[in-house]
Protein backbone atom coordinates (compact mmCIF):
# COMPACT_ATOMS: atom_id res chain seq x y z
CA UNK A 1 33.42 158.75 -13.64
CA UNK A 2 33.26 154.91 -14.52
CA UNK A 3 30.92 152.62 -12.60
CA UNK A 4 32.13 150.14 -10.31
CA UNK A 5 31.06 147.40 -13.07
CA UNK A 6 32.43 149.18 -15.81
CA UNK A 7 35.73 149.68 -13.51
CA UNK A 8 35.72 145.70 -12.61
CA UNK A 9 35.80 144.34 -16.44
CA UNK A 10 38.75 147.12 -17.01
CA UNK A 11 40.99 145.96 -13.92
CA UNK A 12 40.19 141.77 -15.00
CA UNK A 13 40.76 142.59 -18.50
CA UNK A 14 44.29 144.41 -18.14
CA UNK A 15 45.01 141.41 -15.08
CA UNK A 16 44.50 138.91 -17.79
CA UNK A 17 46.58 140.56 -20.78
CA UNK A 18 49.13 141.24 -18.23
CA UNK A 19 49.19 137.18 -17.78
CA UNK A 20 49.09 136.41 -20.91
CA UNK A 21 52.29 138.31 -21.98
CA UNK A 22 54.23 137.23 -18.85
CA UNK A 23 53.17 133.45 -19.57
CA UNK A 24 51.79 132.40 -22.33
CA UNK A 25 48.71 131.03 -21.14
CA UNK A 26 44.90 132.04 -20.49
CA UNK A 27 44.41 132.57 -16.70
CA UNK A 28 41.35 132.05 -14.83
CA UNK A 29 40.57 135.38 -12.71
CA UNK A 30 39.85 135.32 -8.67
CA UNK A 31 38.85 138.16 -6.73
CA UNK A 32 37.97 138.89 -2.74
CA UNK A 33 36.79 142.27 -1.09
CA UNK A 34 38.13 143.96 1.56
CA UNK A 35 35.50 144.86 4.02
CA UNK A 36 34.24 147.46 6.50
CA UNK A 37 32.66 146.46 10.28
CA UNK A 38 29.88 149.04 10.13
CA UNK A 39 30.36 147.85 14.23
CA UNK A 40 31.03 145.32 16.70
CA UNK A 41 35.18 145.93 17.04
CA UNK A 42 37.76 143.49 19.06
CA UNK A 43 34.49 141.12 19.55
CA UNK A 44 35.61 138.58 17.48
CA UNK A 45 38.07 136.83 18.76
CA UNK A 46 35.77 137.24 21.97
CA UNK A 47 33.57 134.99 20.81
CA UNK A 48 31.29 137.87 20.30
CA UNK A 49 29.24 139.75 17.58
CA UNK A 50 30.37 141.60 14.41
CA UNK A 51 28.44 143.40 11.82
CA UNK A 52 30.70 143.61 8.54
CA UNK A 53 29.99 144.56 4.79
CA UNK A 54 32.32 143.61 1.97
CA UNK A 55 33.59 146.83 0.15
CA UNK A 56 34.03 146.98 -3.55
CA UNK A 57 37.89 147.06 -3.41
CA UNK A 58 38.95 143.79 -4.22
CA UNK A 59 42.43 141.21 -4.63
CA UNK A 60 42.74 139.81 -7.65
CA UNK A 61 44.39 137.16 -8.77
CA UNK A 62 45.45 135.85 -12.56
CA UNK A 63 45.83 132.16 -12.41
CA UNK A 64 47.01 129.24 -14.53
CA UNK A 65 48.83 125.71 -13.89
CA UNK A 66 52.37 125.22 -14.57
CA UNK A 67 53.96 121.44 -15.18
CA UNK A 68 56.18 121.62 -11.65
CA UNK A 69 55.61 121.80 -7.67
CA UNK A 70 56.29 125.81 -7.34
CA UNK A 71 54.14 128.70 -7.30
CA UNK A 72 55.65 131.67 -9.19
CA UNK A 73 53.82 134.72 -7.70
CA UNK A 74 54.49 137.91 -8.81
CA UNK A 75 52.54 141.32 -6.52
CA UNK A 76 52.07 144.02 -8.95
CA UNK A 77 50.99 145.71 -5.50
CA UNK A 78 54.88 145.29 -4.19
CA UNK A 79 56.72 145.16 -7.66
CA UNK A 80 57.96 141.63 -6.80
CA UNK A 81 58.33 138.14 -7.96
CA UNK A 82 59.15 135.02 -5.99
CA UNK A 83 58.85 131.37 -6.52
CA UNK A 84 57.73 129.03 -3.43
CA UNK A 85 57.84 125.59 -3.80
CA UNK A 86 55.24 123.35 -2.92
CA UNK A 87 57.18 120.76 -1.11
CA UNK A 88 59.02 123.10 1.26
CA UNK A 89 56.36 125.62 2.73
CA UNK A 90 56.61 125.26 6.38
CA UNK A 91 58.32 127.68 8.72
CA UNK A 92 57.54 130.36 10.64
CA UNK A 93 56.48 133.98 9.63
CA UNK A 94 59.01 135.51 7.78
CA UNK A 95 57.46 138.93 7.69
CA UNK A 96 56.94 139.18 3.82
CA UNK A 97 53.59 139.65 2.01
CA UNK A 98 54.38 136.02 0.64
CA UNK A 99 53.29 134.24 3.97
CA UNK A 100 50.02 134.76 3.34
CA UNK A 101 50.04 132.79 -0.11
CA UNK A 102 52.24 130.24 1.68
CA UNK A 103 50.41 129.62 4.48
CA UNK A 104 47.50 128.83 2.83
CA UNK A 105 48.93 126.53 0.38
CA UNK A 106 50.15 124.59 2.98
CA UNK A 107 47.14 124.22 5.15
CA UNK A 108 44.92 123.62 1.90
CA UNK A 109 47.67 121.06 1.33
CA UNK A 110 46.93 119.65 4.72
CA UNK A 111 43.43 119.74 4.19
CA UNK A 112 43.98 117.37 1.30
CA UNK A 113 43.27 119.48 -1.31
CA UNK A 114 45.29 118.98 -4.44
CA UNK A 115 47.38 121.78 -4.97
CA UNK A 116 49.80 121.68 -8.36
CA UNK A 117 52.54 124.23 -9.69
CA UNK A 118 50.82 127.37 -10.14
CA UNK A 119 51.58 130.89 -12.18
CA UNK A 120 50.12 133.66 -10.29
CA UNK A 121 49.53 137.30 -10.58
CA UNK A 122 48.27 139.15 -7.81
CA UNK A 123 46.91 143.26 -7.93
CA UNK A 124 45.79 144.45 -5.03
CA UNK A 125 43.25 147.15 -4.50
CA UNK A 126 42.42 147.57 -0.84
CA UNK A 127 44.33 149.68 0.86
CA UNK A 128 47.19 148.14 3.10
CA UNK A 129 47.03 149.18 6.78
CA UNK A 130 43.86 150.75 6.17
CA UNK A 131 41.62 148.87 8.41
CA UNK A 132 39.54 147.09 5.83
CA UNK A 133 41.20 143.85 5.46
CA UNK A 134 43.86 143.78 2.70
CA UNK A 135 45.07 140.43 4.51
CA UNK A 136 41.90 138.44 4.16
CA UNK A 137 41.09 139.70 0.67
CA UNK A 138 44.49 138.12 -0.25
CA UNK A 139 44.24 134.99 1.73
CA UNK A 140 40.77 134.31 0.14
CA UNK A 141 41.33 135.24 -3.51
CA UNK A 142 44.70 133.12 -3.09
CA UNK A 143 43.20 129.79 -1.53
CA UNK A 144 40.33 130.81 -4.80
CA UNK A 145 42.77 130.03 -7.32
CA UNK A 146 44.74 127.67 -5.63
CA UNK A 147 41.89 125.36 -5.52
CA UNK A 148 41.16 126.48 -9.27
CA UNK A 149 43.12 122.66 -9.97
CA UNK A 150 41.70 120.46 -7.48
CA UNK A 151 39.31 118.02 -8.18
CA UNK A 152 37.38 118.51 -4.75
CA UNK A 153 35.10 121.32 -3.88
CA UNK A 154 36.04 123.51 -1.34
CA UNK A 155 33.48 124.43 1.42
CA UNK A 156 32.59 128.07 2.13
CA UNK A 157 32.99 128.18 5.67
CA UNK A 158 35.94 125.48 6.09
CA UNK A 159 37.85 128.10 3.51
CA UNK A 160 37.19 131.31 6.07
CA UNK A 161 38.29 128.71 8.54
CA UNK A 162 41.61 127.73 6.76
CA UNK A 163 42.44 130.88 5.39
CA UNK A 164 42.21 132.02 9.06
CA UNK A 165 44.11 129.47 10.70
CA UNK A 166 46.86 130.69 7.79
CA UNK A 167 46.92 133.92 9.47
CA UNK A 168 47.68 132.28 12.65
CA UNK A 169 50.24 130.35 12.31
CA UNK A 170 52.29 131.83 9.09
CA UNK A 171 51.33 135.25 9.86
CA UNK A 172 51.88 135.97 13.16
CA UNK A 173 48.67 137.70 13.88
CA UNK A 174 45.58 136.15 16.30
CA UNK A 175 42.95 137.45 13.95
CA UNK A 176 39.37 136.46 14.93
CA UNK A 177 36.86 135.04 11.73
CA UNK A 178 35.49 138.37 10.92
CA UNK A 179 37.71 139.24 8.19
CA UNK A 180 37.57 135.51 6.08
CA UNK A 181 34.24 135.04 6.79
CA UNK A 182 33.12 138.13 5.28
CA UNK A 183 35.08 137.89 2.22
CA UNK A 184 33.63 135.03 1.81
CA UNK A 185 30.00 135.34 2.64
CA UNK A 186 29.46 139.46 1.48
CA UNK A 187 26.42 139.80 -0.39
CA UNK A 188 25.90 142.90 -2.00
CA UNK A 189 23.57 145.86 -0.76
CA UNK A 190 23.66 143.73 2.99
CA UNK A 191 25.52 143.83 5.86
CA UNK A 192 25.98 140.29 8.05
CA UNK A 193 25.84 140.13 11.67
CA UNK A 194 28.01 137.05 12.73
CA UNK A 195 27.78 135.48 15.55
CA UNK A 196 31.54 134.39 15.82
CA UNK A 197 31.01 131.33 18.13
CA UNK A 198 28.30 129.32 16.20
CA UNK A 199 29.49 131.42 12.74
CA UNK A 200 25.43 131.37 12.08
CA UNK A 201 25.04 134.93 10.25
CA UNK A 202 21.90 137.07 9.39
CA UNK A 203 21.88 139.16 6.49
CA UNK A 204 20.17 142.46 7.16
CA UNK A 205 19.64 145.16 4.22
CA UNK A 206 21.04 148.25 4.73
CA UNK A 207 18.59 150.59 3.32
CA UNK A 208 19.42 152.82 -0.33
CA UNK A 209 18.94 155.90 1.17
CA UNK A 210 22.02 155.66 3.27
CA UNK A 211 25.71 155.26 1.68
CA UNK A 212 28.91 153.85 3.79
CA UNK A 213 31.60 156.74 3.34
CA UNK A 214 35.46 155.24 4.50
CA UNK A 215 37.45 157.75 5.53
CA UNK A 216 41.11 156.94 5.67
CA UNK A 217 43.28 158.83 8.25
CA UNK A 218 46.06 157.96 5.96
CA UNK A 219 47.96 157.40 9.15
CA UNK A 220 49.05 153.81 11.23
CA UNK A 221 50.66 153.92 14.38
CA UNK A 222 53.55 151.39 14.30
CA UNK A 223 52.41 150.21 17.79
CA UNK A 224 49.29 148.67 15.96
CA UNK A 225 50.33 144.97 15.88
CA UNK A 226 51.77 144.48 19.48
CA UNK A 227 49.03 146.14 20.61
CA UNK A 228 46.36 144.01 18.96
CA UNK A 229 48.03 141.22 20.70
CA UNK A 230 48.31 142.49 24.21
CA UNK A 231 44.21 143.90 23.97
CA UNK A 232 43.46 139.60 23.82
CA UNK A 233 45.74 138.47 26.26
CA UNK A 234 44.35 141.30 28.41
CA UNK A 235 40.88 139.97 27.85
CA UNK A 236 41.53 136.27 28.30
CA UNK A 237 43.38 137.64 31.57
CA UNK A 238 39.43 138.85 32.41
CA UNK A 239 38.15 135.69 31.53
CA UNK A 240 40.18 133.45 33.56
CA UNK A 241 39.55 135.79 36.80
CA UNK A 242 35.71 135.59 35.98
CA UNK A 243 35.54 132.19 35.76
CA UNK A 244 36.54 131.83 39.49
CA UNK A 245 33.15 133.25 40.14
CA UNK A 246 31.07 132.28 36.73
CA UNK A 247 32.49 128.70 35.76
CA UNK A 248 30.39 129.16 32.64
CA UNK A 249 32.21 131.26 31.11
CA UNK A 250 34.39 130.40 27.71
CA UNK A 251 34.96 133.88 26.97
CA UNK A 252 33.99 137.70 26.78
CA UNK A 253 30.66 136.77 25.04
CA UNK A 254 29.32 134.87 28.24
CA UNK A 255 29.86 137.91 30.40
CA UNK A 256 26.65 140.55 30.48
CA UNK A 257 27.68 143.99 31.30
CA UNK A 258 25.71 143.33 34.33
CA UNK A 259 27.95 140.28 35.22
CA UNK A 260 30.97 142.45 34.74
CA UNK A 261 30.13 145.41 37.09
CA UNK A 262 29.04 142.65 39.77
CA UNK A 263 32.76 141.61 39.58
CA UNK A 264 34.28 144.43 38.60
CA UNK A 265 36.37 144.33 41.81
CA UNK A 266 38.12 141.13 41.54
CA UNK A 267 39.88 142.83 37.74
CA UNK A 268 42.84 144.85 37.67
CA UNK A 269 41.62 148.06 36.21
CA UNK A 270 43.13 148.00 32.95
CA UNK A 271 41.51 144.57 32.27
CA UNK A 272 38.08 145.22 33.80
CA UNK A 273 38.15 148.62 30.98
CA UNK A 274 39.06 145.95 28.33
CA UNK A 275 36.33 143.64 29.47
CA UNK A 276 33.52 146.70 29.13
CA UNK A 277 34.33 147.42 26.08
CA UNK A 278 33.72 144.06 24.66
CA UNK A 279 30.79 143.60 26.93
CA UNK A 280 28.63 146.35 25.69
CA UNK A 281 29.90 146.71 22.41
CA UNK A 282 28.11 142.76 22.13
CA UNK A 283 25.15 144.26 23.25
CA UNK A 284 25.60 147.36 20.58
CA UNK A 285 25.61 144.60 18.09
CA UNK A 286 22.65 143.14 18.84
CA UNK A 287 20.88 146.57 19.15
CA UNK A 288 21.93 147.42 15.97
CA UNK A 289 20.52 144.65 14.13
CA UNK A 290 17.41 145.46 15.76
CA UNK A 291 17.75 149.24 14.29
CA UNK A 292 18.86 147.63 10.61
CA UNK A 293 15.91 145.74 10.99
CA UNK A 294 13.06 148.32 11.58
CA UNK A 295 15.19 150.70 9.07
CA UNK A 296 16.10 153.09 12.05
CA UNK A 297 19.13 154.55 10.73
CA UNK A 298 19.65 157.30 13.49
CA UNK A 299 19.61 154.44 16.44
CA UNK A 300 22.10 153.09 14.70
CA UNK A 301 24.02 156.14 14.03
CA UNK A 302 24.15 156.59 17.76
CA UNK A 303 25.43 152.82 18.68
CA UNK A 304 28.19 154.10 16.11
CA UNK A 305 29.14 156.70 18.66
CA UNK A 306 28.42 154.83 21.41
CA UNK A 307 30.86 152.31 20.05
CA UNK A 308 33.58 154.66 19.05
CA UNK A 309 33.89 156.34 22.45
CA UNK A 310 34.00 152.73 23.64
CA UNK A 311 37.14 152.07 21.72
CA UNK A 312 38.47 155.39 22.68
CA UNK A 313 38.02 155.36 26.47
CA UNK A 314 37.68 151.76 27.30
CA UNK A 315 39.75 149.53 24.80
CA UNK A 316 42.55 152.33 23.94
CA UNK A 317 42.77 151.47 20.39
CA UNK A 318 42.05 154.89 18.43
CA UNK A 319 44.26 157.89 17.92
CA UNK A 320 44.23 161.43 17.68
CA UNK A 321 43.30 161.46 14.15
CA UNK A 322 40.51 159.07 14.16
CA UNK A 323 38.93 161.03 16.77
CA UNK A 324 39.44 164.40 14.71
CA UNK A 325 37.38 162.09 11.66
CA UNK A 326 34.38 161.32 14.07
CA UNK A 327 34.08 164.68 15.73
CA UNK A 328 33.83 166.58 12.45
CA UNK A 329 31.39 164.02 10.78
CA UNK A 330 29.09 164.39 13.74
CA UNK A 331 28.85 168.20 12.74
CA UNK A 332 27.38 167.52 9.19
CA UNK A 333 23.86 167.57 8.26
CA UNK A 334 22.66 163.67 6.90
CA UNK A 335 24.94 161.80 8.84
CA UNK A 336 23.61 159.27 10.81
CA UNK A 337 27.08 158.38 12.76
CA UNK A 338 30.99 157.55 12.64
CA UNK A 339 33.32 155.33 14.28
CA UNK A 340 37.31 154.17 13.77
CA UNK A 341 36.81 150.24 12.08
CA UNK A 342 39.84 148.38 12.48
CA UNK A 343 41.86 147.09 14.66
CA UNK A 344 42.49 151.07 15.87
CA UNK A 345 45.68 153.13 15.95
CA UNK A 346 45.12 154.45 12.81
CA UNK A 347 42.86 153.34 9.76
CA UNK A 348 39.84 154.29 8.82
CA UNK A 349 36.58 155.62 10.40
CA UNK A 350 33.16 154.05 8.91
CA UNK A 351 30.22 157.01 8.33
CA UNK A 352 26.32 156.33 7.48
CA UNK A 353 24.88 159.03 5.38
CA UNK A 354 21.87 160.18 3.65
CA UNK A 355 22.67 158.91 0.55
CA UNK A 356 21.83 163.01 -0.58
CA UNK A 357 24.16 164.01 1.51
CA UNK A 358 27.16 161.47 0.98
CA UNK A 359 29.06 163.09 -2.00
CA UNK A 360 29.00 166.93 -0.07
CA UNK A 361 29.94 165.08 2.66
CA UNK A 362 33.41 163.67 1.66
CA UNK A 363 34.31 167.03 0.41
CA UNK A 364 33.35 168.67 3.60
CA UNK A 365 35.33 166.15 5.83
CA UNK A 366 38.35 166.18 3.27
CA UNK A 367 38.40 169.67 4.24
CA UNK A 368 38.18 169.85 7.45
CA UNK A 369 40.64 167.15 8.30
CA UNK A 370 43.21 168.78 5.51
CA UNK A 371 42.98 172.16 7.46
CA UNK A 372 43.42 170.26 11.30
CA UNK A 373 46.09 167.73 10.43
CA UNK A 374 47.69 169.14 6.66
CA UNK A 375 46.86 165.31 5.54
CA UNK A 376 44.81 164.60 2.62
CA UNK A 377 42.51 161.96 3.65
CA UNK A 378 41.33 159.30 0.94
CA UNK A 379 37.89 159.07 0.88
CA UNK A 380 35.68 156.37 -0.60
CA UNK A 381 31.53 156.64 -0.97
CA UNK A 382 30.69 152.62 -0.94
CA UNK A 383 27.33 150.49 -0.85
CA UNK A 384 27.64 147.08 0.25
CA UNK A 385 29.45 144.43 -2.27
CA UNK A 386 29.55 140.83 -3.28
CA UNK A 387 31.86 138.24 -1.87
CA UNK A 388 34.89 136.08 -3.04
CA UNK A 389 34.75 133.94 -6.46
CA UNK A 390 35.83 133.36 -9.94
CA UNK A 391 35.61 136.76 -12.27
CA UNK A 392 33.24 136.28 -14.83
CA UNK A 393 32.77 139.14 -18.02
CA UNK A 394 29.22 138.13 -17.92
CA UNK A 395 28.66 139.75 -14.13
C-alpha cells in the first residue's frame, strides 16, 4: 500500500504531465484538504466553537498564466472544460461546480488582487457530498493559484474570509468559517478549536495512539441544502426572541444552556430544540479541548456521543444510516466514540480509535453496515494533515 507521501508526489506528478500536454507550459501545483469536525456541528455560523482537522484528501490545482482575461478550467473530477472570462464574472449562482472558481475570482478581484488569464486544471480528491468539505478545498486551492500572478501577498485569514464570502454570494449556501479556515490553517497531527467570532484558534495534539476513521454512509438526502438553511433561520428566530429578555445577545454563542432553559418558554418548540443543540454542543467544545488537553481520549469519546444524539434529537440533521454507523462503532473494542460530521442528512460519521484497533475496525464496521443497509461504505483510516499551499517535490 503506498504512503500518503509517496501517494502525493504520484497524484502532482501525473497533474503536472497532464498540464503540460494540454498546454504547453510548466504549471505551478496548489493543493487544499478537505477536513473532518472531530465536533462542535451547526456552531459556526452561531458564532460558536468548532474543533476541525484537515484530512489528507486534497484539491489540486495545475496552474499557469495565459496572455488574455479568461480562465480556461478544465475538472478532471466532472470531465469538463469551460472558459470564464475575467471581465464578466458577476451573477448569481448558476448551480455549476464553476461558481466556486468564479466567485472567488471576482471577490479576489474586488479585493484588489491582480488576477490575469489563467490555464487551470483541477482533480479533486475529497469526496463530494461527503461531509468533509469538497467546497472549501476547491475554493482555497483555487484563490491559491489564482493569486500564483499577483504581485501582493495574500493574508491567511482574509483568504478563509474571501473564499467564504464566495460561498455566499455565488454559491448559494450560508456556510459559517469552519470549512476555509481550516483548509487554511490545518497543521498536521493537530486538531484546531476555533472560536468562530474572534477566529483566535488553539492547536491541540491529538495523541498517536488514536487514529480518525471516516466512515462514509455513501448516502445524501436531497433535502440536505434547504435544510441547512432553514436550521439558521430557525436559530436566528431564537436569537431575536432572546434578546427581548437578554439584550446582550448577538447570537447562539451568548446564550448558556442555563440562559436557555430560563427562557425556554417564550420559544416555539421547534426553535427552543434548535437553540439546545447549539447551546450545549458550545459547551461540548470547550470540554473537549479540556479532554485533548490532559490526553483523555474516552471523555472525549463520550462528548462524541453526547454530541451525536444532540444532532439526532435536538437539531434533526442525521438519518437512519448515520445512526446505524454510530450504534455499531460503539460496540467495538478501542473505540473511544462516533458521531455524523457534516452538515447531517447523510455524510459521514467521524470515529476515535486505538490506533491498534483502527485497521480491524473499518473491516468490522464495513461489515456490519454492508449486512444492515446492502451499501458498501467507504472507509478511510486518517491522522491529522497539513493545510493549503503551493506543492513542492521536496515535502
Amino acid at each position: 500500500m503506498l504512503s500518503e507521501a509517496t501517494s502525493y508526489v504520484s497524484t502532482a506528478d501525473s497533474l503536472a504531465e497532464r498540464f503540460e500536454q494540454a498546454f504547453v507550459a510548466k504549471p505551478r501545483i496548489f493543493r487544499a484538504p478537505g477536513r473532518v469536525n472531530l465536533i462542535g456541528e451547526h456552531t459556526d455560523y452561531n458564532d460558536g466553537f468548532v474543533m476541525p482537522s484537515a484530512i489528507g484528501f486534497y484539491t489540486w490545482i495545475a496552474a499557469s498564466s495565459r496572455s488574455d482575461k479568461i480562465l480556461h478550467v478544465r475538472s478532471e473530477e466532472f470531465r469538463e472544460t469551460l472558459d470564464l472570462s475575467l471581465q464578466d464574472l458577476a451573477g448569481p449562482p448558476r448551480r455549476h461546480w464553476s461558481d466556486f472558481v468564479r466567485g472567488v475570482a471576482a471577490l479576489l478581484l474586488e479585493a484588489g488582487y491582480t488576477v490575469g488569464g489563467t490555464n487551470l486544471i483541477i482533480e479533486g480528491q475529497v469526496p463530494i457530498g461527503a461531509g468533509l468539505s469538497s467546497s472549501a478545498s476547491l475554493e482555497v486551492a483555487t484563490a491559491l493559484a489564482l493569486l500564483s500572478g499577483s504581485q501582493r501577498d495574500a493574508d491567511p485569514l482574509e483568504l478563509a474570509k474571501l473564499c467564504q464570502r464566495a460561498e455566499h454570494e455565488f454559491v448559494g449556501t450560508r456556510c459559517g468559517i469552519m470549512d476555509q479556515f481550516i483548509a487554511v490553517f490545518g497543521q498536521v497531527d493537530h486538531a484546531l478549536m476555533l472560536d468562530c467570532r474572534s477566529l483566535q484558534a488553539e492547536s491541540l495534539v491529538i495523541p498517536h495512539d488514536a487514529k480518525l476513521v471516516i466512515c462514509n454512509s455513501m448516502v445524501k438526502h436531497d433535502l440536505a441544502s434547504g435544510e441547512y438553511n432553514r436550521r439558521r433561520a430557525d436559530c436566528e428566530a431564537g436569537v431575536g426572541i432572546l434578546k427581548r429578555s437578554l439584550p446582550h445577545v448577538l447570537a447562539l454563542r451568548d446564550v448558556t444552556p442555563k440562559q436557555l432553559e430560563t427562557h425556554r418558554s417564550e420559544l416555539p418548540e421547534i426553535v427552543y430544540r434548535r437553540c439546545r443543540h447549539v447551546t450545549t454542543e458550545n459547551q461540548r467544545v470547550l470540554d473537549a479541548a479540556g479532554a485533548l488537553r490532559s490526553g483523555n481520549l474516552e471523555q472525549f469519546g463520550q462528548l462524541m456521543y453526547e454530541s451525536h444524539r444532540s444532532l439526532r434529537d435536538d437539531y434533526e440533521v442525521s438519518c437512519r444510516e448515520l445512526d446505524l454507523l454510530v450504534e455499531i462503532a460503539s460496540q467495538y473494542k478501542g473505540v473511544y466514540g462516533s458521531r455524523m460530521t457534516g452538515g447531517g442528512f447523510g455524510g459521514c460519521t467521524i470515529t476515535l480509535v486505538e490506533s491498534s484497533e483502527a485497521k480491524g475496525f473499518q473491516e468490522k464496521l464495513s461489515t456490519g453496515y454492508r449486512e444492515a443497509t446492502n451499501i458498501t461504505p467507504a472507509i478511510y483510516v486518517c491522522s491529522a494533515a497539513q493545510g493549503a499551499g503551493e506543492w513542492s517535490a521536496n515535502e
